[in-house]
Structure formats: structure tokens, C-alpha cells
Protein backbone atom coordinates (compact mmCIF):
# COMPACT_ATOMS: atom_id res chain seq x y z
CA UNK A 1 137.50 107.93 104.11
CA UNK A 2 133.86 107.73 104.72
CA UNK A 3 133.29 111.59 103.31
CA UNK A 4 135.16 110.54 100.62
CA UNK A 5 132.95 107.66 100.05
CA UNK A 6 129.79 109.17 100.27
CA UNK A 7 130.90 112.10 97.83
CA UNK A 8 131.84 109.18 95.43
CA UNK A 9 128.47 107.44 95.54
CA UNK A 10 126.62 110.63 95.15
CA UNK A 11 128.61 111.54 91.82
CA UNK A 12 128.15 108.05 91.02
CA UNK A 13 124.55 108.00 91.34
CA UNK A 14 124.34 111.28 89.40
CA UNK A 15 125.99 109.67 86.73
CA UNK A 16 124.40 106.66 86.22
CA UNK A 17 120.91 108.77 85.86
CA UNK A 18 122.22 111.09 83.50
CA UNK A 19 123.31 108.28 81.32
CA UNK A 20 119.72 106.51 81.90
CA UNK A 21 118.38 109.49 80.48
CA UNK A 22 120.00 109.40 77.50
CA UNK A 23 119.27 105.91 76.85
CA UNK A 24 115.44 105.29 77.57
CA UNK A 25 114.33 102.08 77.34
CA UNK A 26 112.27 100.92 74.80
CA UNK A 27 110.27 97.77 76.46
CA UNK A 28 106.83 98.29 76.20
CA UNK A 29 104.37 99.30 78.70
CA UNK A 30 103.58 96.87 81.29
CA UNK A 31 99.08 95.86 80.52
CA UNK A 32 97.86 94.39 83.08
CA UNK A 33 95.82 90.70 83.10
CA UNK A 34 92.60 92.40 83.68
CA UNK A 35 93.18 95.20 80.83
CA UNK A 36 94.45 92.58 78.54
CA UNK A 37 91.27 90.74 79.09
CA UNK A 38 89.27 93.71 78.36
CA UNK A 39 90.99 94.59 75.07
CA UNK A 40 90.44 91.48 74.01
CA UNK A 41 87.28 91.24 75.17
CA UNK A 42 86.39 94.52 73.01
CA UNK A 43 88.16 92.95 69.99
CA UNK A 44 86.43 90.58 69.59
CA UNK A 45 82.93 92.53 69.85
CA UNK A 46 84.49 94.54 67.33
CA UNK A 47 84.95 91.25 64.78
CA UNK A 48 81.44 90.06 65.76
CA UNK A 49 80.09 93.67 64.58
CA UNK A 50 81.86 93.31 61.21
């Protein structure tokens, strides 16, 4: 039972990354508070500028 098991989880496992793989996400890469700052920081130099 328990080799049975763990042979079952590992094909399981394999599975459910092969399927991730094939399906990427599309949610946006995470920006963090301080780089978020800075962008907008830079922006709005940029609009000052112009």
C-alpha cells in the first residue's frame, strides 16, 4: 500500500507540472512598494521635463 502510494503521488506530481507548463499564467509581475514609488517618482520628472 504505501509503495503504491508514493508511486501515485510521484506520477501525480509529474502531472500536475506538465499541465502547469502548458498553461502559464498570465498575472503580471509582482513590483514591489519601493519600485512602484520609484517609477512613479521618475514619471513624474518626466511630465515636469515636458
Amino acid at each position: 500500500m504505501n509503495r503504491r502510494k508514493k508511486v501515485k503521488q510521484i506520477l501525480k506530481k509529474k502531472a500536475k507540472k506538465a499541465n502547469d507548463k502548458l498553461n502559464p499564467k498570465n498575472k503580471p509581475r509582482y513590483v514591489s512598494k519601493a519600485e512602484r514609488a520609484k517609477l512613479e517618482q521618475e514619471q513624474a520628472q518626466e511630465t515636469e521635463q515636458l
